[in-house]
Protein backbone atom coordinates (compact mmCIF):
# COMPACT_ATOMS: atom_id res chain seq x y z
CA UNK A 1 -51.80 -76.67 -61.92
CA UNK A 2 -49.03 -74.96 -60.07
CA UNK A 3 -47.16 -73.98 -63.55
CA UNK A 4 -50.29 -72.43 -64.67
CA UNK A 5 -50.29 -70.51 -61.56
CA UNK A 6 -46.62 -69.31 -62.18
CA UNK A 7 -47.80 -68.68 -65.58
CA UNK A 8 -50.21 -66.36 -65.08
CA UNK A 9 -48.43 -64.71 -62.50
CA UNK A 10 -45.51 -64.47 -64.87
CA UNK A 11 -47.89 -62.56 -67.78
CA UNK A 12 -49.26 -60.98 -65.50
CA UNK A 13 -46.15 -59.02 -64.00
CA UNK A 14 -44.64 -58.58 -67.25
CA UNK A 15 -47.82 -57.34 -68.80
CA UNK A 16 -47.70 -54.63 -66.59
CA UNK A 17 -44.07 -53.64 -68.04
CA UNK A 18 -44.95 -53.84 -71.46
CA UNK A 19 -47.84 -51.97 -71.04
CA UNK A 20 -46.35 -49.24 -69.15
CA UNK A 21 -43.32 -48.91 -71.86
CA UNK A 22 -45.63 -48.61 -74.37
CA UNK A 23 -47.71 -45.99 -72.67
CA UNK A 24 -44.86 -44.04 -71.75
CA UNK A 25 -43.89 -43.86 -75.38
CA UNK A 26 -47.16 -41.86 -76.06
CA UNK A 27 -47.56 -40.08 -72.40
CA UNK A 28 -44.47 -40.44 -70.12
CA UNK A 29 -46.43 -38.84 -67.31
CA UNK A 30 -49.25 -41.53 -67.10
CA UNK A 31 -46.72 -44.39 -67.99
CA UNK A 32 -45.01 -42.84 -64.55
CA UNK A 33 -48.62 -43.18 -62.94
CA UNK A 34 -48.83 -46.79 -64.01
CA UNK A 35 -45.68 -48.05 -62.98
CA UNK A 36 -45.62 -45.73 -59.86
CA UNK A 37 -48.02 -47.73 -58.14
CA UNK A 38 -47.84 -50.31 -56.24
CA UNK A 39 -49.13 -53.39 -58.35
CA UNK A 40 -46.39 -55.34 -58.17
CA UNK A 41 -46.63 -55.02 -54.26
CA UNK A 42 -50.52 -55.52 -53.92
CA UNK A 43 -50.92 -58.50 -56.29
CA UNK A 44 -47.41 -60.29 -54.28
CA UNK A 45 -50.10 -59.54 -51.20
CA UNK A 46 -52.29 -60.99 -52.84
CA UNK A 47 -50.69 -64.17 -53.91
CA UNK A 48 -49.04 -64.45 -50.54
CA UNK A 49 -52.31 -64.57 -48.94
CA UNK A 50 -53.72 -66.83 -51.47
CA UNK A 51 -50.79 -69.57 -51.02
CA UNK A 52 -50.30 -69.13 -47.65
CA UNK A 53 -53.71 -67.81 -46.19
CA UNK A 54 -50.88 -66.03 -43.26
CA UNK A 55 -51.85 -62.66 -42.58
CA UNK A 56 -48.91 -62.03 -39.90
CA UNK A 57 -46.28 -63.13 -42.78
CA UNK A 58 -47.99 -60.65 -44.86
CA UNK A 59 -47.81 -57.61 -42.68
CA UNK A 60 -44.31 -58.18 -41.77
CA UNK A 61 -43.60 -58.53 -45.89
CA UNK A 62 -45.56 -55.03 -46.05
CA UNK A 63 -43.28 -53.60 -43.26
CA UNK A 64 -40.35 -54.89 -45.20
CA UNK A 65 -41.42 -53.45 -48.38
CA UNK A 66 -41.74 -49.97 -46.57
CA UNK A 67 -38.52 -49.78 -46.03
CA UNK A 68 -37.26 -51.34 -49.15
CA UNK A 69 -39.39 -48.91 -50.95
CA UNK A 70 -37.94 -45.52 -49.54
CA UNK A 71 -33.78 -46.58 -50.78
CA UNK A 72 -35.59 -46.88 -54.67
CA UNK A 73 -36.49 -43.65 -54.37
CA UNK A 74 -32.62 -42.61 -54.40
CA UNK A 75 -32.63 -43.52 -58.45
CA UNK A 76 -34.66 -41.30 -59.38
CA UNK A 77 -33.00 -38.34 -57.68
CA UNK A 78 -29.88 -39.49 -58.95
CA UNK A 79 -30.70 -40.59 -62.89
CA UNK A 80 -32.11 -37.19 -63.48
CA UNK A 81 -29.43 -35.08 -61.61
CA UNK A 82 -27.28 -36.67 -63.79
CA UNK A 83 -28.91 -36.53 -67.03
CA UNK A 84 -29.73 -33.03 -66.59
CA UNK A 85 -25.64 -32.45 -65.93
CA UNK A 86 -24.73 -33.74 -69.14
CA UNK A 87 -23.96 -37.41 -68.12
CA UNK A 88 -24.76 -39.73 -71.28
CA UNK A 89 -27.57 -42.15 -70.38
CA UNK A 90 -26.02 -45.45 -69.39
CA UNK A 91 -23.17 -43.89 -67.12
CA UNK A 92 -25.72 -41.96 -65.48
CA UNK A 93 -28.35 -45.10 -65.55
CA UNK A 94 -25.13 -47.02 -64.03
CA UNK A 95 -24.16 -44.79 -61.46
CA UNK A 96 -27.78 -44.43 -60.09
CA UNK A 97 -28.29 -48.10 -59.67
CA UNK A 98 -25.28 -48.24 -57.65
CA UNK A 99 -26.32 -45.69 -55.22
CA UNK A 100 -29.16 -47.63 -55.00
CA UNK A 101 -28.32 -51.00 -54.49
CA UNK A 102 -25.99 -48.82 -51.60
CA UNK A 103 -29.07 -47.34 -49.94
CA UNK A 104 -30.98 -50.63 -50.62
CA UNK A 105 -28.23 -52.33 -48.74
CA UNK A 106 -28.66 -49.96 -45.62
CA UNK A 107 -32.38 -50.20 -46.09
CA UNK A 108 -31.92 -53.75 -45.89
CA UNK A 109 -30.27 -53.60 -42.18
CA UNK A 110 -33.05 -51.40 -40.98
CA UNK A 111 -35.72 -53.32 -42.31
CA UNK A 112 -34.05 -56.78 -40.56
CA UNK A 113 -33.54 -54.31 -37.29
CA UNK A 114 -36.78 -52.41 -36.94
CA UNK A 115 -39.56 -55.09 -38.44
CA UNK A 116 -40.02 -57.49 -35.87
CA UNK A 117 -42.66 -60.81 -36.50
CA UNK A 118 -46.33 -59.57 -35.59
């Protein structure tokens, strides 16, 4: 039973990629809708609450994503700054991701320093 659950999960997440590459090949601005939101976040909620039935562990997870959340948002400042400069796509794709894992890392500190356990 618990591989089926991991299954579904599993098709589940990955569905949602696949079907937002695919839209985003015909409409990049509503594959950017789909994958903008947060379904990734919402069905983890979901499946947190469902395995654990711990509503504290979920709202500090929500707090955590918060501020996990706001570093992301560094890539795509940086991938189109870059593109838009001339930079060929996987320099520029490489460069952004470091920034971001650097602003993840700070994001990171804060979270562990401002979320405290409900």
């Amino acid at each position: 039973m618990i591989w089926q659950n991991l299954l579904l999960r599993f098709l589940l997440s990955g569905g949602i990629v696949v079907a937002a590459s695919e839209i985003a090949k015909r409409n990049s601005l509503f594959g950017a809708l789909l994958i903008s939101l947060p379904l990734a976040s919402i069905m983890t909620l979901i499946w947190l609450y469902h395995d654990t039935g711990d509503v504290e562990k979920i709202a500090i997870f929500s707090q955590e994503v918060l501020w996990l959340v706001l570093p992301s948002l560094v890539l795509f400042i940086a991938l189109p700054v870059l593109l838009t400069r001339g930079v060929d796509f996987w320099p520029a794709l490489c460069v952004s991701m470091i920034l971001t894992g650097a602003f993840y890392a700070i994001g990171a500190l804060i979270a562990a320093k401002v979320v405290a356990p409900v």
